[in-house]
Protein backbone atom coordinates (compact mmCIF):
# COMPACT_ATOMS: atom_id res chain seq x y z
CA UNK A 1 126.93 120.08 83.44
CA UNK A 2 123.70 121.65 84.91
CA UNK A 3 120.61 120.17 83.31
CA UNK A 4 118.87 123.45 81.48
CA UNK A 5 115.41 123.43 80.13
CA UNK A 6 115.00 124.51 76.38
CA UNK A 7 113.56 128.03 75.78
CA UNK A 8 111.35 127.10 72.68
CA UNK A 9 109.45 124.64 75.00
CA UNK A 10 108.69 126.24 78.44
CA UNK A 11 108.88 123.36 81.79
CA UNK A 12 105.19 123.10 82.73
CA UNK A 13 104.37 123.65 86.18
CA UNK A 14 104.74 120.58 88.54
CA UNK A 15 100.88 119.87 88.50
CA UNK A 16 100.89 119.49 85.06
CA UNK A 17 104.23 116.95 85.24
CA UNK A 18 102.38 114.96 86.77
CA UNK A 19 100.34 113.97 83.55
CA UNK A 20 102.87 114.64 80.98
CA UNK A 21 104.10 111.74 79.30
CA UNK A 22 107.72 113.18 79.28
CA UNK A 23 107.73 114.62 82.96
CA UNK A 24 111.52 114.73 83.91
CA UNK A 25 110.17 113.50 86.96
CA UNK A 26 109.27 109.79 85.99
CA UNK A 27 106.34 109.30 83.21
CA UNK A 28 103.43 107.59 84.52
CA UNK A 29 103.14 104.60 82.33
CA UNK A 30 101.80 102.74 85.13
CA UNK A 31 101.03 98.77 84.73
CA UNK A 32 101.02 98.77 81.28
CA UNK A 33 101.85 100.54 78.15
CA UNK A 34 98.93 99.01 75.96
CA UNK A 35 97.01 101.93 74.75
CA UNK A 36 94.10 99.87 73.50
CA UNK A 37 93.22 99.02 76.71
CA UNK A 38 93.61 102.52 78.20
CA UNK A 39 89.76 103.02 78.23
CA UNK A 40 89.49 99.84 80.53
CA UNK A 41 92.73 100.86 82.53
CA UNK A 42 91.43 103.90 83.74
CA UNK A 43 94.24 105.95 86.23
CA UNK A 44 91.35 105.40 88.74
CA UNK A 45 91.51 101.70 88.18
CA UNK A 46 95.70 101.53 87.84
CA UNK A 47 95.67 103.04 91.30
CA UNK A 48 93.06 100.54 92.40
CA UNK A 49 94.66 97.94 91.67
CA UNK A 50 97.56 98.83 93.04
CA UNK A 51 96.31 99.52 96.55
CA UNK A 52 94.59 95.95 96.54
CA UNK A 53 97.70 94.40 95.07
CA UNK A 54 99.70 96.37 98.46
CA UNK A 55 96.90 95.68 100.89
CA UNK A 56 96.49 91.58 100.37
CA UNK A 57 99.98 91.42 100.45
CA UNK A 58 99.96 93.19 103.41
CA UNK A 59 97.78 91.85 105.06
CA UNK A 60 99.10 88.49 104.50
CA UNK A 61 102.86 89.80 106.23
CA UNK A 62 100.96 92.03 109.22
CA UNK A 63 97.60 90.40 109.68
CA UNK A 64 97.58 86.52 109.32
CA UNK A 65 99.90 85.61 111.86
CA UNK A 66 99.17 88.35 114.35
CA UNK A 67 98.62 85.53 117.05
CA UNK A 68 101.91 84.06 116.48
CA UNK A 69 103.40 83.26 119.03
CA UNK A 70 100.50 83.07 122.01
CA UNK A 71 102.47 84.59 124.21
CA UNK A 72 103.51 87.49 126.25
CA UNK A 73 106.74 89.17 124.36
CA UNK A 74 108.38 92.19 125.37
CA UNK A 75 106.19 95.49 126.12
CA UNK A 76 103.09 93.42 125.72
CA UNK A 77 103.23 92.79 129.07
CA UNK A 78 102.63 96.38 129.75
CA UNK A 79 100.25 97.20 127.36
CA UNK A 80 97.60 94.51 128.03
CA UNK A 81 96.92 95.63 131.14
CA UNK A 82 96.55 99.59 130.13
CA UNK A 83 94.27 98.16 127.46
CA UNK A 84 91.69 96.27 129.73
CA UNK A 85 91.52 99.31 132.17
CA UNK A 86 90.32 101.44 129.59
CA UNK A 87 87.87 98.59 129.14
CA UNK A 88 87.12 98.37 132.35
CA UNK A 89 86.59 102.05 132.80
CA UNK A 90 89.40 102.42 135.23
CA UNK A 91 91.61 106.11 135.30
CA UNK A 92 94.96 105.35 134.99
CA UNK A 93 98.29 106.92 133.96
CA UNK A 94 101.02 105.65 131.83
CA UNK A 95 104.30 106.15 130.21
CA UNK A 96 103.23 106.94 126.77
CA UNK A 97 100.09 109.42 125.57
CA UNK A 98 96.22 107.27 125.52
CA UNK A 99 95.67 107.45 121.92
CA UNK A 100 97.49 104.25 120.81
CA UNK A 101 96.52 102.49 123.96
CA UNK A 102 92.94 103.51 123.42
CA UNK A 103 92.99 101.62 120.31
CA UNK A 104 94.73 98.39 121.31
CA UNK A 105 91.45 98.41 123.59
CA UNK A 106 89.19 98.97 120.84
CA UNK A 107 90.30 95.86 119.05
CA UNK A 108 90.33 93.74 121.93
CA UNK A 109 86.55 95.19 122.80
CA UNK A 110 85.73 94.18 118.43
CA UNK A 111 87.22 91.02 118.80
CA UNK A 112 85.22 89.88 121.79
CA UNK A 113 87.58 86.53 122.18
CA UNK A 114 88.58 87.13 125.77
CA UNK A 115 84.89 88.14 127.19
CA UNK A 116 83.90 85.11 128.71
CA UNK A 117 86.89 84.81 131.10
CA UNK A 118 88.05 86.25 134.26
CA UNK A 119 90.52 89.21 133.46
CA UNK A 120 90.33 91.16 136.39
CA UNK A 121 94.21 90.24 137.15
CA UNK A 122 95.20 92.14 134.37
CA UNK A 123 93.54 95.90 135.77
CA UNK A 124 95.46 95.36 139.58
CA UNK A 125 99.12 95.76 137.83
CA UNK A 126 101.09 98.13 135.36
CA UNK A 127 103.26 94.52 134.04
CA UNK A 128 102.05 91.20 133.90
CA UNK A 129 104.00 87.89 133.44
CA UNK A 130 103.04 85.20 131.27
CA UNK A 131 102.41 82.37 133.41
CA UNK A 132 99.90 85.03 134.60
CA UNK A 133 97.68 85.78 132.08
CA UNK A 134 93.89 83.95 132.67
CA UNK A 135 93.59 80.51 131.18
CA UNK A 136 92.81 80.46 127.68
CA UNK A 137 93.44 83.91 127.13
CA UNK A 138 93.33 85.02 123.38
CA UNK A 139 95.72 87.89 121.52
CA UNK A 140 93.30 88.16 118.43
CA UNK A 141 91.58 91.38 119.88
CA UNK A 142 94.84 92.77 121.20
CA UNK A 143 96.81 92.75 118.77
CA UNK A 144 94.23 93.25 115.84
CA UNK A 145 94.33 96.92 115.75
CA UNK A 146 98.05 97.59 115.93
CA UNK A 147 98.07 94.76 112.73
CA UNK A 148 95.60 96.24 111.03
CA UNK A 149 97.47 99.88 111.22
CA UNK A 150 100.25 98.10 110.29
CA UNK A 151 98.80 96.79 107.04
CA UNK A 152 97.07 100.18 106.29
CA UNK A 153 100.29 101.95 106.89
CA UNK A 154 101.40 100.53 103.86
CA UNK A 155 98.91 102.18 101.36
CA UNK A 156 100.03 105.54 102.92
CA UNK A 157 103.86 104.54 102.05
CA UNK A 158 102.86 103.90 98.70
CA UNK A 159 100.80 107.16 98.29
CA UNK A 160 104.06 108.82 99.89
CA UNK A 161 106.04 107.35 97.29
CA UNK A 162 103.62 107.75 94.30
CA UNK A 163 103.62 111.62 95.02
CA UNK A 164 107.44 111.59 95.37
CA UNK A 165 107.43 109.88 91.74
CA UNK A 166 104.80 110.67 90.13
CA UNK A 167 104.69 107.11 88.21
CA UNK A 168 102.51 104.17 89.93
CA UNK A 169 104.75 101.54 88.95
CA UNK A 170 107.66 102.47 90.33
CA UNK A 171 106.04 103.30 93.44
CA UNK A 172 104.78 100.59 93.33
CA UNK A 173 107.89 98.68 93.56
CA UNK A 174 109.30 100.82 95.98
CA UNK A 175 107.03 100.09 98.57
CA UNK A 176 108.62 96.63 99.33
CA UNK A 177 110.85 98.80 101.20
CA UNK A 178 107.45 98.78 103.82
CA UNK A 179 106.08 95.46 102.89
CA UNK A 180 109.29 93.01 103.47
CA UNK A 181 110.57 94.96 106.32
CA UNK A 182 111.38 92.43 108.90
CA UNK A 183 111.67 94.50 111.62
CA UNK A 184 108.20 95.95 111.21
CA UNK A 185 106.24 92.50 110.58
CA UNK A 186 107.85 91.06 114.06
CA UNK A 187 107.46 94.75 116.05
CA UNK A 188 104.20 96.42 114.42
CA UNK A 189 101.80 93.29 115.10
CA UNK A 190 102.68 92.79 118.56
CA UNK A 191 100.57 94.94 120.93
CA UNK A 192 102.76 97.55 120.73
CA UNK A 193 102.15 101.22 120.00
CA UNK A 194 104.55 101.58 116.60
CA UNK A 195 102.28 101.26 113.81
CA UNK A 196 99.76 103.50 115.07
CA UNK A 197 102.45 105.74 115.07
CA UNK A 198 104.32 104.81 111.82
CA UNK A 199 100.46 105.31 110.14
CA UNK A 200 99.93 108.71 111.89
CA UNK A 201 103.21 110.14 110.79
CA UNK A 202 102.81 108.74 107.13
CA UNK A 203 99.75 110.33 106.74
CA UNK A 204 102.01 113.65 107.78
CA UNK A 205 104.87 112.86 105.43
CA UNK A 206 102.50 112.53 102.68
CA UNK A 207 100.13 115.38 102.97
CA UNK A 208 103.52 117.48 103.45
CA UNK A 209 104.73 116.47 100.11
CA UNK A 210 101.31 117.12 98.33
CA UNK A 211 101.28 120.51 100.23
CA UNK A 212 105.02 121.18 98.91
CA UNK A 213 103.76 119.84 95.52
CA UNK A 214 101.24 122.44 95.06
CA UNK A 215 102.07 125.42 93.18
CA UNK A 216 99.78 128.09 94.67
CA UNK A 217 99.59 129.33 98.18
CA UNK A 218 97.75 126.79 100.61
CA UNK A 219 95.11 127.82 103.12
CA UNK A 220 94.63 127.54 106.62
CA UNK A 221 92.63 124.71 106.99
CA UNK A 222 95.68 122.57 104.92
CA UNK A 223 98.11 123.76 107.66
CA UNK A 224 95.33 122.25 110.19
CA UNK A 225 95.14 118.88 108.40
CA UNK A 226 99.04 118.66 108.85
CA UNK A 227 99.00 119.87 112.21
CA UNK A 228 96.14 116.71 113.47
CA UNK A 229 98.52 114.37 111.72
CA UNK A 230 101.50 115.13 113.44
CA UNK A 231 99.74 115.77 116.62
CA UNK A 232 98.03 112.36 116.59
CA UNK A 233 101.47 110.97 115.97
CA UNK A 234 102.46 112.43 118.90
CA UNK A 235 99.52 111.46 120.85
CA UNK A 236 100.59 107.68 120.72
CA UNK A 237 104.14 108.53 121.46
CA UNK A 238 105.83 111.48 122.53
CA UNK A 239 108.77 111.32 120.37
CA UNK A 240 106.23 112.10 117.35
CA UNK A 241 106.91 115.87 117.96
CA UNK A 242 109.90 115.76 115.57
CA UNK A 243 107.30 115.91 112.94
CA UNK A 244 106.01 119.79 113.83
CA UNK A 245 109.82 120.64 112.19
CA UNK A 246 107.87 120.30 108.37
CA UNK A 247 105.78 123.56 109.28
CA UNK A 248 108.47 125.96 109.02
CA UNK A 249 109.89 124.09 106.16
CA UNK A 250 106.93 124.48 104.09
CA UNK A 251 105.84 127.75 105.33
CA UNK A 252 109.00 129.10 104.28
CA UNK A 253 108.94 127.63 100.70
CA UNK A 254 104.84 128.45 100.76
CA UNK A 255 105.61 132.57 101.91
CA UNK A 256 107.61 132.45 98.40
CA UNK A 257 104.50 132.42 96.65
CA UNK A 258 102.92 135.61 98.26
CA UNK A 259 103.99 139.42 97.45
CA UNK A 260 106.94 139.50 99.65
CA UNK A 261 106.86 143.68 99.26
CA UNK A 262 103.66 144.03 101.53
CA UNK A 263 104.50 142.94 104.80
CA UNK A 264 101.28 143.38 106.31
CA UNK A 265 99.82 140.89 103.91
CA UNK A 266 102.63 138.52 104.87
CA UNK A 267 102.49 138.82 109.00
CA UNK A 268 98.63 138.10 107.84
CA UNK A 269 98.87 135.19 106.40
CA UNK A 270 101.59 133.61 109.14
CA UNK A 271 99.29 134.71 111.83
CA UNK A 272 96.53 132.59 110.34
CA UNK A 273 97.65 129.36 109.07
CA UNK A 274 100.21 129.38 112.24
CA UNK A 275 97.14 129.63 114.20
CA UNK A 276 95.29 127.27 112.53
CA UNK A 277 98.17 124.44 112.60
CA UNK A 278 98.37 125.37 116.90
CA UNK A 279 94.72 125.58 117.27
CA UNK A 280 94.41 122.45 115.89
CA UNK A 281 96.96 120.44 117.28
CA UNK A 282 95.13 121.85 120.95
CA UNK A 283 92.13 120.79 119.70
CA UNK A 284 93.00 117.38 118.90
CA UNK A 285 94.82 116.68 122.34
CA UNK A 286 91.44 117.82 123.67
CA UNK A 287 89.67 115.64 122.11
CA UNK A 288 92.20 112.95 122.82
CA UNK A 289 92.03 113.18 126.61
CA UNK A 290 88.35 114.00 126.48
CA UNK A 291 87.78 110.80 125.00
CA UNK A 292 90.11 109.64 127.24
CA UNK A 293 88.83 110.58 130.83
CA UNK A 294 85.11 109.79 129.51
CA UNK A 295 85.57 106.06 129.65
CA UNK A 296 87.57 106.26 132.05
CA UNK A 297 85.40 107.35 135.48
CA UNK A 298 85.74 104.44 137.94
CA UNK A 299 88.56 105.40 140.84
CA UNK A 300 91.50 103.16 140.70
CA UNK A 301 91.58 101.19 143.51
CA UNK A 302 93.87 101.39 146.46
CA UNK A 303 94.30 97.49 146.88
CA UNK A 304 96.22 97.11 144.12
CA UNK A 305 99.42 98.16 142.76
CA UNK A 306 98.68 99.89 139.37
CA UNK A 307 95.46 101.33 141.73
CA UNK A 308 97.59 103.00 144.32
CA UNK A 309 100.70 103.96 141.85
CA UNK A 310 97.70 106.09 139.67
CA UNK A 311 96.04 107.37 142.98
CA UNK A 312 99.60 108.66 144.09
CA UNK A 313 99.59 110.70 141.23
CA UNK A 314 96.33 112.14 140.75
CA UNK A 315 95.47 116.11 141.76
CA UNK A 316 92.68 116.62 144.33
CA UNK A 317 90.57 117.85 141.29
CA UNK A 318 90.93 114.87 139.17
CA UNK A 319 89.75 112.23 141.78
CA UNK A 320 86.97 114.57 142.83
CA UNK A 321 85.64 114.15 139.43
CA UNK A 322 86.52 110.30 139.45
CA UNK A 323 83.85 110.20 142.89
CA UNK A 324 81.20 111.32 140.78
CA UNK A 325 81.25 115.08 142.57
CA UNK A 326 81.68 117.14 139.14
CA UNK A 327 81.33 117.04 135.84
CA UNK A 328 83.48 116.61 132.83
CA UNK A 329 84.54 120.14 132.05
CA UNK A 330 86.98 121.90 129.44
CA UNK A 331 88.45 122.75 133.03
CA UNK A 332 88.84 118.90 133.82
CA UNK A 333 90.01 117.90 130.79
CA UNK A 334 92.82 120.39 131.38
CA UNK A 335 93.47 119.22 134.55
CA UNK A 336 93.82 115.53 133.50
CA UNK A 337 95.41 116.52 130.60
CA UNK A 338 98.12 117.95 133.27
CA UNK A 339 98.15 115.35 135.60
CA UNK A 340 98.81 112.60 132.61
CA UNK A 341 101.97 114.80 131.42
CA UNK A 342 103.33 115.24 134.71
CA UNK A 343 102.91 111.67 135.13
CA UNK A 344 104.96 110.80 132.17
CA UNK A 345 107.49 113.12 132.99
CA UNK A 346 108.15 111.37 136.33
CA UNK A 347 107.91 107.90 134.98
CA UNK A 348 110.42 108.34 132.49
CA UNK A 349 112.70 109.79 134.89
CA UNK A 350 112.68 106.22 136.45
CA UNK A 351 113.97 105.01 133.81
CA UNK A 352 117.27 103.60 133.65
CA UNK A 353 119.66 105.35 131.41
CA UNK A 354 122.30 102.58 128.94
CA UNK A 355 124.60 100.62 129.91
CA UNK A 356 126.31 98.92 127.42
CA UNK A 357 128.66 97.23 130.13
CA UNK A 358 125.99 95.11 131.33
CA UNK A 359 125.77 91.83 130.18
CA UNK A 360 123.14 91.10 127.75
CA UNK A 361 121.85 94.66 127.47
CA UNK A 362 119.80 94.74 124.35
CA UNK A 363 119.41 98.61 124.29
CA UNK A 364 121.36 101.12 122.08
CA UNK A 365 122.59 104.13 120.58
CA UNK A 366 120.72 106.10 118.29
CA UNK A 367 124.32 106.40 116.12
CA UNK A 368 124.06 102.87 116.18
CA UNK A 369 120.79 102.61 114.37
CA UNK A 370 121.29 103.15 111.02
CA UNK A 371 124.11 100.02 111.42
CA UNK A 372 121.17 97.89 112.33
CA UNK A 373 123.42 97.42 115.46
CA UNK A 374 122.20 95.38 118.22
CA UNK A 375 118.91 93.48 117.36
CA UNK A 376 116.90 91.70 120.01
CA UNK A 377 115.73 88.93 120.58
CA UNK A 378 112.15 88.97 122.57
CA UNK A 379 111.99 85.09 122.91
CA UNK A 380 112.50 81.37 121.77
CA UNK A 381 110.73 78.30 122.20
CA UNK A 382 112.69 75.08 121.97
CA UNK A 383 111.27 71.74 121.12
CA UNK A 384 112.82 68.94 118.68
CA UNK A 385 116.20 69.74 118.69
CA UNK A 386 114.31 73.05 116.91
CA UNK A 387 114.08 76.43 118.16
CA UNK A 388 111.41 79.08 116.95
CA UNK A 389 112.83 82.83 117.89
CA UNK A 390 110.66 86.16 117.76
CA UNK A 391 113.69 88.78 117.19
CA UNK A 392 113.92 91.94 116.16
CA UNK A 393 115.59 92.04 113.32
CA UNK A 394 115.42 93.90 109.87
CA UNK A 395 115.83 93.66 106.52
CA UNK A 396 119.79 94.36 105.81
CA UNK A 397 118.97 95.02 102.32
CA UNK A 398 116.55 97.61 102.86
CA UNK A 399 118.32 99.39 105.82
CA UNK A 400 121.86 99.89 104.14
CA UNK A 401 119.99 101.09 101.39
CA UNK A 402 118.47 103.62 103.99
CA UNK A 403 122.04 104.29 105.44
CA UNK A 404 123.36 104.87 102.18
CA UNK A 405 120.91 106.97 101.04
CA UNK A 406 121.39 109.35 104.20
CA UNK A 407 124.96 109.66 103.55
CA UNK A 408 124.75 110.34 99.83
CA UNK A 409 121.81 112.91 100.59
CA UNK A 410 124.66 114.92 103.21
CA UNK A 411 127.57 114.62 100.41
CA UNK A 412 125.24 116.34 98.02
CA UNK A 413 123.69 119.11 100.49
CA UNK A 414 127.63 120.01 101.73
CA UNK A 415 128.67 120.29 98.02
CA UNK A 416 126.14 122.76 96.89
CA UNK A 417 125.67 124.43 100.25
CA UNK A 418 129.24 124.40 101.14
CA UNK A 419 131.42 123.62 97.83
CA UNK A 420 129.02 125.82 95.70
CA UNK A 421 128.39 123.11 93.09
CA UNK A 422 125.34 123.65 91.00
CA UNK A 423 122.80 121.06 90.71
CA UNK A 424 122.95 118.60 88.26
CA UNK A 425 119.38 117.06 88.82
CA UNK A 426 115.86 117.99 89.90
CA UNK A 427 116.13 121.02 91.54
CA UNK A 428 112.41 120.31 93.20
CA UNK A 429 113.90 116.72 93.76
CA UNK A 430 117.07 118.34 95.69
CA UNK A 431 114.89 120.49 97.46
CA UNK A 432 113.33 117.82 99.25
CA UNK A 433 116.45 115.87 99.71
CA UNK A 434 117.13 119.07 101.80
CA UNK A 435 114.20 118.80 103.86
CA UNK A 436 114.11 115.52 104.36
CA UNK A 437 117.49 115.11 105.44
CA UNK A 438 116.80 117.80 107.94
CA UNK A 439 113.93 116.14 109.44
CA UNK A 440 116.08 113.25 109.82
CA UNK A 441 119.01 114.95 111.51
CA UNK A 442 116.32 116.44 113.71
CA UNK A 443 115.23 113.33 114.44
CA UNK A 444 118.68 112.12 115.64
CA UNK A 445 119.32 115.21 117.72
CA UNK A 446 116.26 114.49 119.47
CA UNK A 447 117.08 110.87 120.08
CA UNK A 448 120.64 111.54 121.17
CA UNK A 449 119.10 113.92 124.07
CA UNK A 450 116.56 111.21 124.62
CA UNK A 451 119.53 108.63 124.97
CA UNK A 452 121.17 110.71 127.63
CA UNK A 453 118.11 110.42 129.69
CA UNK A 454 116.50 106.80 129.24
CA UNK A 455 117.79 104.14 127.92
CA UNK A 456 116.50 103.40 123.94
CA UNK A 457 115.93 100.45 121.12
CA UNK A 458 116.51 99.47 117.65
CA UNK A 459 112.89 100.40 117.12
CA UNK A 460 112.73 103.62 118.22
CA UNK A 461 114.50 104.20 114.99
CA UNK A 462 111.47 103.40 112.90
CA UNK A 463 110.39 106.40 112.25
CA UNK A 464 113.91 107.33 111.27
CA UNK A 465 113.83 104.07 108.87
CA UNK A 466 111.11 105.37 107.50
CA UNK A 467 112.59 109.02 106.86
CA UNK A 468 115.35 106.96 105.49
CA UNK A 469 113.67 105.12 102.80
CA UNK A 470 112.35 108.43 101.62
CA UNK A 471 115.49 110.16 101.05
CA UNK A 472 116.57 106.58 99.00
CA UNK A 473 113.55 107.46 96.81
CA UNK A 474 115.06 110.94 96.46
CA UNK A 475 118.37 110.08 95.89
CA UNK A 476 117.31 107.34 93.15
CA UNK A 477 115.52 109.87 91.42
CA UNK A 478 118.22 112.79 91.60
CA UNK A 479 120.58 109.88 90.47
CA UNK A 480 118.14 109.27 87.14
CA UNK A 481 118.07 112.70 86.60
CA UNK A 482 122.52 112.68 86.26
CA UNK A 483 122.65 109.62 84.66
CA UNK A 484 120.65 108.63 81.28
CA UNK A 485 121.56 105.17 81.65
CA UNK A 486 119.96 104.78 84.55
CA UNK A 487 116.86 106.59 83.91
CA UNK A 488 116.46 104.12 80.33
CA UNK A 489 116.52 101.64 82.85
CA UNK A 490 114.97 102.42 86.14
CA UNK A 491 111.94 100.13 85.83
CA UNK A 492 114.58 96.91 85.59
CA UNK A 493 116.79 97.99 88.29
CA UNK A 494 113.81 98.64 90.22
CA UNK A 495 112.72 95.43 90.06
CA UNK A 496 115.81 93.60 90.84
CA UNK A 497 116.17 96.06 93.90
CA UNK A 498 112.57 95.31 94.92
CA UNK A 499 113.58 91.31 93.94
CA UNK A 500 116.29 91.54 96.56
CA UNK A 501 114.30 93.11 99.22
CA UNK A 502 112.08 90.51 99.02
CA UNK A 503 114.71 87.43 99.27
CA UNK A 504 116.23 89.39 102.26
CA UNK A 505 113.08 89.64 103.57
CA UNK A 506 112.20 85.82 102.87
CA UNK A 507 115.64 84.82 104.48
CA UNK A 508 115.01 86.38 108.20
CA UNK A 509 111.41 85.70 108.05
CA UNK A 510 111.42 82.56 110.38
CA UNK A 511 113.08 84.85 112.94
CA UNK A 512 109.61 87.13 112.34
CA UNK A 513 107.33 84.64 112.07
CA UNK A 514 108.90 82.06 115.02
CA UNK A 515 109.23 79.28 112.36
CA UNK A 516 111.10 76.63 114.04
CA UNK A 517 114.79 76.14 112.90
CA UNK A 518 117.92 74.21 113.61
CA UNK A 519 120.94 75.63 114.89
CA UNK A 520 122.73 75.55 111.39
CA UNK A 521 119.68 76.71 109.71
CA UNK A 522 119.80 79.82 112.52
CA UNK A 523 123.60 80.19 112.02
CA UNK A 524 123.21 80.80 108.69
CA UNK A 525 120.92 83.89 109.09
CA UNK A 526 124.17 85.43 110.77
CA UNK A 527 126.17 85.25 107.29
CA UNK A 528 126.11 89.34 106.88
CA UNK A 529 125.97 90.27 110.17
CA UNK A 530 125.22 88.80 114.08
CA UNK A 531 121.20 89.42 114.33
CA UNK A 532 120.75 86.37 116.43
CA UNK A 533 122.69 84.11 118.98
CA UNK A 534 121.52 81.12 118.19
CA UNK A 535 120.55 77.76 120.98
CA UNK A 536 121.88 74.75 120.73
């Protein structure tokens, strides 16, 4: 029976739910219901608190073992090298945008661990083995900045979550979905390009829910804001462009607030915050590769094989300005700008598409994703009769939550869109199941064209994780919204579901943390599922 609101007591407007104590949308009753203290337990303060509780803990899962182990794993090899050319100064191309590779060098250049040593092997090639890295070489600065993003990302997840709610607490408790994700701790503080990402689009998700929040038009400059998150999202990997799908979503639900009989007034107001999302998105790749070909002026050299690969690929322009003959232009920038894309067109042509007949193929299919099918294992280290693994693996818990979530959130859309059942919940809550289950089946499309063209990983669903743990926020609170016994109770079940997380998470972390085990004590982390073939 549809959920109707009573006429003798008008439904405030969203912004005012938000600080009613009986907001269908969660009260905010935040860490504690003591009302004698509620001078000293400011909301300021509440929210304070939280966001130091998330960050130490945090920090404690992304940051403090960010040198574990001190070795080379899987695309470090790549990116190490890509970061000390920027330090050195030298031009180069590469497979993915500069932005997140920019900062992996920025961290390395803080850190200062690795300055006193000969690293010059690491400019002359695009990959670099282990057993070639310089003697004593240190992964502090390296991998600080992708950790530190990492740990950061977190407090955006929470403020995602917090505006989804509207109660701190719950949010709160909800971001363990973030926190104990396996997968993230063992992938995201690597020096790898993920959590600059992951922070970059979270900062989007959020600031698209506060705009969709708001119950007046929004202005240009709030449609530019978007647009630089999504673009800088983009800028560290390509695949970020998913996220430009939320600007017709909330234009659409924002033109609903404007007189839709004066069309004038409406092709107005498109014209200018549509320009103002594309001028800014330009803007911000120019500033991007601006940043990007200013520290980079020395001319790759010829005598080596990242040197001559770049060279190969460079206009006439572009290495004219490299030899010192013009100056850094809007016109140059363009033209690198070019030459970069065209670059990483060509490279990922190269690269080979999936074959799941080979033997011991560790990519797969983005329908395989949500199944948390076919984890990897970067390396081991055997000593003792004990072996210490770095795999990718998640946290079950969280992602069948995910999966279950996505498939409740398409049984729901098909029977109202489809069936012509009214809506027994939230109607804004249903709303953004809608959207956010579109963004997510965008982001599949875009990953099944991908697959047909380059082979693809388990992590490359991240961002679709992420997406994922969203709509299980929606879909808990739609649920509360049916159901009365679960709304008298949603602080208790949330805690046991953020209790499980946890143990889940606790339970794979020696595969995240390459804590030596046996080969029983490995075994037994294959009791739901295979996630790792264990040595003997």
């Amino acid at each position: 029976m549809p959920i109707k609101d009573k006429k003798t007591k008008p439904k405030p407007p969203f912004t005012q739910m938000a600080q009613h104590p009986t907001s269908p949308v969660g009260s905010d009753t935040t860490l504690s219901n003591d009302h004698s203290g509620s001078k000293l337990f400011t909301p300021v303060l509440r929210t304070a608190l939280c966001h130091l509780l998330i960050l130490c803990i945090a920090l404690m899962c992304y940051v403090v073992h960010l040198t574990e182990p001190p070795y080379l794993f899987w695309d470090e090899n790549y990116h190490v090298t890509s970061a000390e050319r920027y330090l050195e100064g030298i031009a180069q191309f590469e497979p993915h945008p500069p932005l997140g590779l920019m900062l992996i060098a920025t961290g390395e250049a803080l850190v200062g661990a690795n300055k006193n040593i000969d690293k010059r092997v690491l400019v002359a090639t695009k990959q670099i083995k282990g057993d070639d890295l310089p003697k004593g070489f240190s992964f502090a600065g390296m991998r600080l900045m992708p950790s530190l993003f990492a740990a950061l990302g977190a407090l955006l997840f929470f403020g995602l979550l917090y505006e989804l709610t509207q109660n701190r607490l719950h949010a709160l408790l909800l971001t363990s979905l973030y926190l104990f994700e396996n997968a993230f701790v063992v992938h995201l503080r690597a020096v790898h390009l993920d959590s600059f990402q992951l922070f970059f689009s979270l900062a989007a998700l959020w600031n698209f829910v506060r705009l969709w929040n708001s119950s007046r038009p929004l202005h240009w400059w709030q449609y530019a804001l978007l647009a630089l998150w999504c673009t800088l999202a983009s800028l560290v990997k390509i695949n970020g462009v998913v996220l430009f799908l939320i600007f017709p979503i909330l234009y659409f639900k924002d033109a609903q607030q404007h007189d839709a009989q004066r069309a004038v007034s409406w092709i107005s107001d498109f014209a200018i915050k549509s320009g103002a999302a594309l001028a800014a998105t330009v803007l911000t790749t120019f500033a991007i590769f601006y940043v990007h070909a200013s520290i980079s002026r020395t001319l790759p050299s010829a005598d080596t094989a990242a040197g001559k690969q770049d060279l190969e690929n460079m206009s006439p322009a572009y290495r004219t300005f490299l030899e010192r003959h013009t100056a850094l232009t809007p016109g140059m920038v363009i033209t690198i700008t070019r030459d970069y894309f065209r670059f990483m067109d060509k490279d990922h042509l190269g690269v080979p598409k999936l074959d799941v007949t080979k033997p011991g193929e560790n990519g797969s299919h983005p329908l395989h994703w949500p199944l948390h099918d076919k984890t990897i294992n970067y390396r081991w280290d055997s000593a003792d009769g004990k072996t210490s693994y770095v795999q990718l693996a998640g946290n079950q818990v969280s992602w069948y939550l995910g999966l279950t979530a996505v498939l409740l959130s398409l049984v729901l859309i098909v029977n109202h869109r489809v069936f012509a059942m009214p809506l027994r919940g939230s109607k804004r809550t249903y709303q953004l199941i809608e959207a956010f289950t579109g963004l997510y089946a965008a982001f599949m499309l875009l990953h099944l064209w991908i697959i047909t063209q380059r082979v693809m990983y388990l992590y490359h669903y991240f961002l679709g994780l992420i997406i994922s743990y969203v709509l299980a926020v929606l879909m808990w609170q739609y649920l509360c919204d049916i159901h009365p016994l679960l709304d008298r109770n949603r602080k208790p079940l949330l805690t046991c579901a953020a209790g499980a997380i946890f143990l889940s998470f606790w339970f794979f972390l020696p595969l995240s943390n390459h804590w030596p085990l046996t080969h029983d004590e490995c075994e037994r982390r294959n009791v739901f599922s295979r996630v790792v073939d264990c040595n003997q």
